[in-house]
PDB file of N, CA and C in Angstrom:
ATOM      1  N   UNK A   1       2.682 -13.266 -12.562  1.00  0.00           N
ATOM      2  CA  UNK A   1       2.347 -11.873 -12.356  1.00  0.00           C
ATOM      3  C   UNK A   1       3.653 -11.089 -12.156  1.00  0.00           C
ATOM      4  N   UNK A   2       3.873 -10.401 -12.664  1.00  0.00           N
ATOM      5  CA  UNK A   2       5.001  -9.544 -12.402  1.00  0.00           C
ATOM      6  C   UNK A   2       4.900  -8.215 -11.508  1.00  0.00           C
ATOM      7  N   UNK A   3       6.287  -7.907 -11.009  1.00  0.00           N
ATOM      8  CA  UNK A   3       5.594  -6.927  -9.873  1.00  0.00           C
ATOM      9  C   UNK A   3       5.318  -5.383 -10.189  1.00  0.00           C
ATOM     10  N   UNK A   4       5.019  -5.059 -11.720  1.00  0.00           N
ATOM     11  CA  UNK A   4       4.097  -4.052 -11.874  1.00  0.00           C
ATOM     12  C   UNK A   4       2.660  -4.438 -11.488  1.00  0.00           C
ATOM     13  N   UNK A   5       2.501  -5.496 -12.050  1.00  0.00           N
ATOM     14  CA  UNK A   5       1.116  -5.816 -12.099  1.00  0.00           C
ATOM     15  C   UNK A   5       1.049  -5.881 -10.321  1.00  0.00           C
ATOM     16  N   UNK A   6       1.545  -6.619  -9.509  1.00  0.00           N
ATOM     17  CA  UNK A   6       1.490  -6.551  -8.312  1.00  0.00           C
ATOM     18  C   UNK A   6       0.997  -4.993  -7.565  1.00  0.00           C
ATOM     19  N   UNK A   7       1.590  -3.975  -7.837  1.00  0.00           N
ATOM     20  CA  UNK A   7       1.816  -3.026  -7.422  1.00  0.00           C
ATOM     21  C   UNK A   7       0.371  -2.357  -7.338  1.00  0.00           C
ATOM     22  N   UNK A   8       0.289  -3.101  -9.019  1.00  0.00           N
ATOM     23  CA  UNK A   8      -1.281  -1.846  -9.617  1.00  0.00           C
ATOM     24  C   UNK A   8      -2.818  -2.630  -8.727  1.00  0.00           C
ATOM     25  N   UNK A   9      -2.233  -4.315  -8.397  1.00  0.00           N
ATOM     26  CA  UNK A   9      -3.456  -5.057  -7.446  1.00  0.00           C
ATOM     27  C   UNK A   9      -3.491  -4.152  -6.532  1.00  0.00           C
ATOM     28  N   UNK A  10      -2.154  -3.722  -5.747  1.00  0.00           N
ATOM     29  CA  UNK A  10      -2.119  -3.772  -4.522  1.00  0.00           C
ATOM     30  C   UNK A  10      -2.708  -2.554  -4.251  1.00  0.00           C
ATOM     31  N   UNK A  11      -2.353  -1.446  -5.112  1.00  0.00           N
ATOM     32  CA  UNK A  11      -2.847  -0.157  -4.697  1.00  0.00           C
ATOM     33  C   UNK A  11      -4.517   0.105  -5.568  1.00  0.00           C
ATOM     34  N   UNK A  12      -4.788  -1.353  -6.295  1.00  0.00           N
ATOM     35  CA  UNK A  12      -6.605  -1.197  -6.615  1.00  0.00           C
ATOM     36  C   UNK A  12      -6.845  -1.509  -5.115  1.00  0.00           C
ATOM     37  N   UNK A  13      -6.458  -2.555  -4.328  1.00  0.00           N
ATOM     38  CA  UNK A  13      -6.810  -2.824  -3.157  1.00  0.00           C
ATOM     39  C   UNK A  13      -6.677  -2.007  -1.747  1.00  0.00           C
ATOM     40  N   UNK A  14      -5.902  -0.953  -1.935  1.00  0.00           N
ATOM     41  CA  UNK A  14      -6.075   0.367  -1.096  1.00  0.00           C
ATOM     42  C   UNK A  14      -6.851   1.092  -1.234  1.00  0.00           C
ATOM     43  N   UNK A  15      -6.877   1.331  -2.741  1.00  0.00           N
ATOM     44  CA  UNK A  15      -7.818   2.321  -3.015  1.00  0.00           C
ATOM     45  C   UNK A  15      -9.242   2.525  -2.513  1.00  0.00           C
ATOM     46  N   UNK A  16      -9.515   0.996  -2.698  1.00  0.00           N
ATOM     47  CA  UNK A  16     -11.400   0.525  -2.893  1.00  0.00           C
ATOM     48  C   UNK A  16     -11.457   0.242  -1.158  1.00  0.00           C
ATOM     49  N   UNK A  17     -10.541   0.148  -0.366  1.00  0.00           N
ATOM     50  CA  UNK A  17     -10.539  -0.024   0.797  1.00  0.00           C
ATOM     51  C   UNK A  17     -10.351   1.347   1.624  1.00  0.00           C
ATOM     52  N   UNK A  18      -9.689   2.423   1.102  1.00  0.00           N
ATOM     53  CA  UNK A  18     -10.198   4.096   1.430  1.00  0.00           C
ATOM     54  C   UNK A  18     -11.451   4.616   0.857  1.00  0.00           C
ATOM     55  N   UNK A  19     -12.088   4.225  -0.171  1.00  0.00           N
ATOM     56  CA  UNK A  19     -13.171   4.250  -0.567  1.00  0.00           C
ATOM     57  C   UNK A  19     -14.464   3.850   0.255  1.00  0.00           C
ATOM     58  N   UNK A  20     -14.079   2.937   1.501  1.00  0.00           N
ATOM     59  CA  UNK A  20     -15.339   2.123   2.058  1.00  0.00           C
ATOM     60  C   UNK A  20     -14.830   2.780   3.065  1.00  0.00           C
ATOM     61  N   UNK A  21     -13.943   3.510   3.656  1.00  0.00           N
ATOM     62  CA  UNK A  21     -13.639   4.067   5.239  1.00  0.00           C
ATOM     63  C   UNK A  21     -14.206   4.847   5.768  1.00  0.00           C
ATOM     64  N   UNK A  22     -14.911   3.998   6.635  1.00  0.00           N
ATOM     65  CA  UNK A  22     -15.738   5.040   7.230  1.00  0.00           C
ATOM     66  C   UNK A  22     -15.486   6.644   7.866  1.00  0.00           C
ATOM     67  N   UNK A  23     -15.799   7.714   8.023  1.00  0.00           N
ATOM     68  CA  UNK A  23     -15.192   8.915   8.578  1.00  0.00           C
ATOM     69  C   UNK A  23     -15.142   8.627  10.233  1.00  0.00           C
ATOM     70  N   UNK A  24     -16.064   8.214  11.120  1.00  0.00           N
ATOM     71  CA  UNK A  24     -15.970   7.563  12.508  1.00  0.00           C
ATOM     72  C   UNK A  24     -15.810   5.775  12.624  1.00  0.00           C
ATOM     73  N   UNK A  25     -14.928   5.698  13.780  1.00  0.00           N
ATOM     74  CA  UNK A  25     -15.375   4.174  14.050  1.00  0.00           C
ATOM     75  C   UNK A  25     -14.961   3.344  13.531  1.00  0.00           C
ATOM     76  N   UNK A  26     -14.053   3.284  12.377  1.00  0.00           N
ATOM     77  CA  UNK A  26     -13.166   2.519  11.776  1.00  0.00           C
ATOM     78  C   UNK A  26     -13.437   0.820  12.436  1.00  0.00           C
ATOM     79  N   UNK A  27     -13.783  -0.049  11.946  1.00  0.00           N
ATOM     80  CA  UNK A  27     -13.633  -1.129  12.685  1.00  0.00           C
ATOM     81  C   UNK A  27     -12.120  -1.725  12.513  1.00  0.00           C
ATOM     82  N   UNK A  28     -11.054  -2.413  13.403  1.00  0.00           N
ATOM     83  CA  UNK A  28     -10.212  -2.870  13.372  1.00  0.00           C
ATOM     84  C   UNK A  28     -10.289  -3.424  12.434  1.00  0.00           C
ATOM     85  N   UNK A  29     -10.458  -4.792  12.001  1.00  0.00           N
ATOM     86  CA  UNK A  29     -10.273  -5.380  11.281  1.00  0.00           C
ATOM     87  C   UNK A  29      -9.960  -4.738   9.526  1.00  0.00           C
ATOM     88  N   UNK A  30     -10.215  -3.020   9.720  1.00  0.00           N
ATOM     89  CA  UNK A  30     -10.282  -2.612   8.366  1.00  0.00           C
ATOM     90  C   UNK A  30      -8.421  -1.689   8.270  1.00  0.00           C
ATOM     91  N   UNK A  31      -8.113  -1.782   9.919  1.00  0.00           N
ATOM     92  CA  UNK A  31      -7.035  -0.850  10.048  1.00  0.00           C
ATOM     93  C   UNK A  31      -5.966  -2.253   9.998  1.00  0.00           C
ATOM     94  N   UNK A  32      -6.342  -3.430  10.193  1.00  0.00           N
ATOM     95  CA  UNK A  32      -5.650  -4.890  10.316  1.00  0.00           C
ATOM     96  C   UNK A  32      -5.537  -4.642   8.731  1.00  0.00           C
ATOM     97  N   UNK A  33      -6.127  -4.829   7.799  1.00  0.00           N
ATOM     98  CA  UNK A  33      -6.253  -4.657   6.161  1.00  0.00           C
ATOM     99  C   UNK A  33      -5.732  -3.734   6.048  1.00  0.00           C
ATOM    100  N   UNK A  34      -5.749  -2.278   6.011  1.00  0.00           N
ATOM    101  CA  UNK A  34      -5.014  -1.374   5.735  1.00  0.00           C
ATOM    102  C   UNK A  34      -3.031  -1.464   6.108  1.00  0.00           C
ATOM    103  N   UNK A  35      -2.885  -2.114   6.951  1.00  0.00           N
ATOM    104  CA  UNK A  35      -0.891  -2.308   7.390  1.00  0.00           C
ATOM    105  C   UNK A  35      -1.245  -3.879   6.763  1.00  0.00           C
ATOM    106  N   UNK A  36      -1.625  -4.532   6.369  1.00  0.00           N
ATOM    107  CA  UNK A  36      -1.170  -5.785   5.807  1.00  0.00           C
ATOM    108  C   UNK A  36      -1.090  -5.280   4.240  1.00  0.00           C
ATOM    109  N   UNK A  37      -1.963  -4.500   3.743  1.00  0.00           N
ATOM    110  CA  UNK A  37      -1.852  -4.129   2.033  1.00  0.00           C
ATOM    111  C   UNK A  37      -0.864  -2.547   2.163  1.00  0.00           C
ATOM    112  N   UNK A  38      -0.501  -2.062   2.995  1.00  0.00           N
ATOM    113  CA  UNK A  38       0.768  -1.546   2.731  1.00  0.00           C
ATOM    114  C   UNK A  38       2.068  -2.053   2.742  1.00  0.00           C
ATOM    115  N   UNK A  39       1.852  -2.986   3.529  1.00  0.00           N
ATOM    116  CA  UNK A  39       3.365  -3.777   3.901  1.00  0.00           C
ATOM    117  C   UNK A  39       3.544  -4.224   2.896  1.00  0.00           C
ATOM    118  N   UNK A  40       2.367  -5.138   2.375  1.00  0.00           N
ATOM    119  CA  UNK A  40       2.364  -5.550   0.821  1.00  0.00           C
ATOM    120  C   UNK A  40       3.323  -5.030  -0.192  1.00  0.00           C
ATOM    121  N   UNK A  41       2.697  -3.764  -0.188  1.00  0.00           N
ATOM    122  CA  UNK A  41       2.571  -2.850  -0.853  1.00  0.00           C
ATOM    123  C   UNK A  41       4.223  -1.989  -0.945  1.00  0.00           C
ATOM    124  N   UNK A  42       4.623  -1.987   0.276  1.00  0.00           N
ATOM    125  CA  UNK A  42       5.753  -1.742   0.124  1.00  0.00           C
ATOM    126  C   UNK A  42       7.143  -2.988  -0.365  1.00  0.00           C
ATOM    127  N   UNK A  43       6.956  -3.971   0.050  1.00  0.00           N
ATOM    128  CA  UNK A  43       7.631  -5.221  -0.249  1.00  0.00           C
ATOM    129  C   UNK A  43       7.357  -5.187  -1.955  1.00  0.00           C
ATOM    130  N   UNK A  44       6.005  -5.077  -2.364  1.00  0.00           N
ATOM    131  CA  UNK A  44       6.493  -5.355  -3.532  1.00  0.00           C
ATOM    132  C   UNK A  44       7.041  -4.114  -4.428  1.00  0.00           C
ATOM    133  N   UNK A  45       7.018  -2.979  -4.251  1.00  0.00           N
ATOM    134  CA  UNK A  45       8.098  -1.929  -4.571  1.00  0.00           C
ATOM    135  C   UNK A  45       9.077  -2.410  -4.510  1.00  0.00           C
ATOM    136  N   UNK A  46       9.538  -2.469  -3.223  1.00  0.00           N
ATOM    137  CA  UNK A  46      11.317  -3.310  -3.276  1.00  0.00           C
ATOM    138  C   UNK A  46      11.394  -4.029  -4.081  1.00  0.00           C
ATOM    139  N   UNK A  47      10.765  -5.151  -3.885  1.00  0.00           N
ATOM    140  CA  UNK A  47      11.105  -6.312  -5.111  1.00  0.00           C
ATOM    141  C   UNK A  47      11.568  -5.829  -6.846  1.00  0.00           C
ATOM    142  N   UNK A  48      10.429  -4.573  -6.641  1.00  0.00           N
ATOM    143  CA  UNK A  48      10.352  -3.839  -7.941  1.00  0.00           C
ATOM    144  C   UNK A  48      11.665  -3.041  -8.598  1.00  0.00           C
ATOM    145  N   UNK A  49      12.371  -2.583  -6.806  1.00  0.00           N
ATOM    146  CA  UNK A  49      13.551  -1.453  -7.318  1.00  0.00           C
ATOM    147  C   UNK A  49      12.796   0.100  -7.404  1.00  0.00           C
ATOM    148  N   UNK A  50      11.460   0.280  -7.162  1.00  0.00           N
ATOM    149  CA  UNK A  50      11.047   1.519  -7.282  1.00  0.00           C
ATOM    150  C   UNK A  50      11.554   2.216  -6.420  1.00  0.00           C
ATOM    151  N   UNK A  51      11.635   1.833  -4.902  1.00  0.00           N
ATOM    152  CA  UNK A  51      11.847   2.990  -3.986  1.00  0.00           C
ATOM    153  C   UNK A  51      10.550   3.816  -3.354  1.00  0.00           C
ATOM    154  N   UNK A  52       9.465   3.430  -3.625  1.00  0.00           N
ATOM    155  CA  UNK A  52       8.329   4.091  -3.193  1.00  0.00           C
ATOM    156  C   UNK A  52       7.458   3.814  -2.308  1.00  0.00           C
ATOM    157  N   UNK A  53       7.823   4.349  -0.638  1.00  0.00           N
ATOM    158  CA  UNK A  53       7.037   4.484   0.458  1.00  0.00           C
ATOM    159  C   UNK A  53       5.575   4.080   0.464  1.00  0.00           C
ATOM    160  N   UNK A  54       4.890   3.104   1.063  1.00  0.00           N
ATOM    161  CA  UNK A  54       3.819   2.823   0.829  1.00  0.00           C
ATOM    162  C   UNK A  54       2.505   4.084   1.603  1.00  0.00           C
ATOM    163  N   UNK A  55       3.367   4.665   2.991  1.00  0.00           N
ATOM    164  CA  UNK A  55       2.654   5.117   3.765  1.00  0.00           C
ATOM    165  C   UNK A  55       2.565   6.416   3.078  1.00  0.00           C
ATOM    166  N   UNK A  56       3.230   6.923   2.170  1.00  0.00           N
ATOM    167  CA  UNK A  56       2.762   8.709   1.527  1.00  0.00           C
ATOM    168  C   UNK A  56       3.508   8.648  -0.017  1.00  0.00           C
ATOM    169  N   UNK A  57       3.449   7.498  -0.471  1.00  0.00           N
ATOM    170  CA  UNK A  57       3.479   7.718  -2.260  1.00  0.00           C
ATOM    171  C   UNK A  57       4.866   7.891  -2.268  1.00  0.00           C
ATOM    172  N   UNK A  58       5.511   8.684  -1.347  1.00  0.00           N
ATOM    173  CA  UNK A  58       6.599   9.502  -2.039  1.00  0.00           C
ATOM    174  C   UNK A  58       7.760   8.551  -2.344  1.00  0.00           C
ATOM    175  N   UNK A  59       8.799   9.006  -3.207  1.00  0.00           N
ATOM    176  CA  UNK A  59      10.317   7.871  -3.481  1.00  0.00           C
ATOM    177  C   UNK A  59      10.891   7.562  -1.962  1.00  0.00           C
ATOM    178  N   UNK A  60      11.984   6.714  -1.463  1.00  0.00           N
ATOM    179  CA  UNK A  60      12.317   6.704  -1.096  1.00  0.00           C
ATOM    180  C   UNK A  60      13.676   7.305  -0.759  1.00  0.00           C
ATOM    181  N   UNK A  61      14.441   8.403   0.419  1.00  0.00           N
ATOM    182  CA  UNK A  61      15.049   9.151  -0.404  1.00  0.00           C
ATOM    183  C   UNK A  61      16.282   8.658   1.020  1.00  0.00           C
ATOM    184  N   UNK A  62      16.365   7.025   1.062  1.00  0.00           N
ATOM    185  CA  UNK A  62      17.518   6.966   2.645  1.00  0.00           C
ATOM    186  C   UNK A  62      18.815   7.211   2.185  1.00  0.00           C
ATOM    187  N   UNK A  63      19.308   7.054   0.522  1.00  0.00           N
ATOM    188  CA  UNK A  63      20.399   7.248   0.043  1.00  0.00           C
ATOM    189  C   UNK A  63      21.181   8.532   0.048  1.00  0.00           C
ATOM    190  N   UNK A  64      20.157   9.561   0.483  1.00  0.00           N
ATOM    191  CA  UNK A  64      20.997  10.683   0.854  1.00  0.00           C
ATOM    192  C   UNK A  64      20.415  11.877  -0.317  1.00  0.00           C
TER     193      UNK A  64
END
């Protein structure tokens, strides 16, 4: 798998997981899933060289 393809799992797997969020009451275990598929999510960017923040889409901009 290469880490486009990684990227595009990772953020089908955010997606469909903001899709089921509830508006009250969140059960943990869904906010435990949500920071394990960003962390993901961000690691495999790096790996990638993209630069792109998992927590708001945006590039990464620490270079100044």
């Amino acid at each position: 798998m290469t880490d486009s393809d990684e990227i595009r799992r990772l953020e089908g797997q955010l997606a469909d997981l903001k899709a089921r969020w509830p508006s009250h009451s969140v059960p943990p275990a869904m906010w435990d899933e949500l920071e394990m598929l960003e962390e993901e999510l961000e690691t495999a960017h790096a790996a990638a060289g993209t630069g792109v923040s998992a927590a708001d889409g945006s590039e990464d901009d620490r270079d100044g």
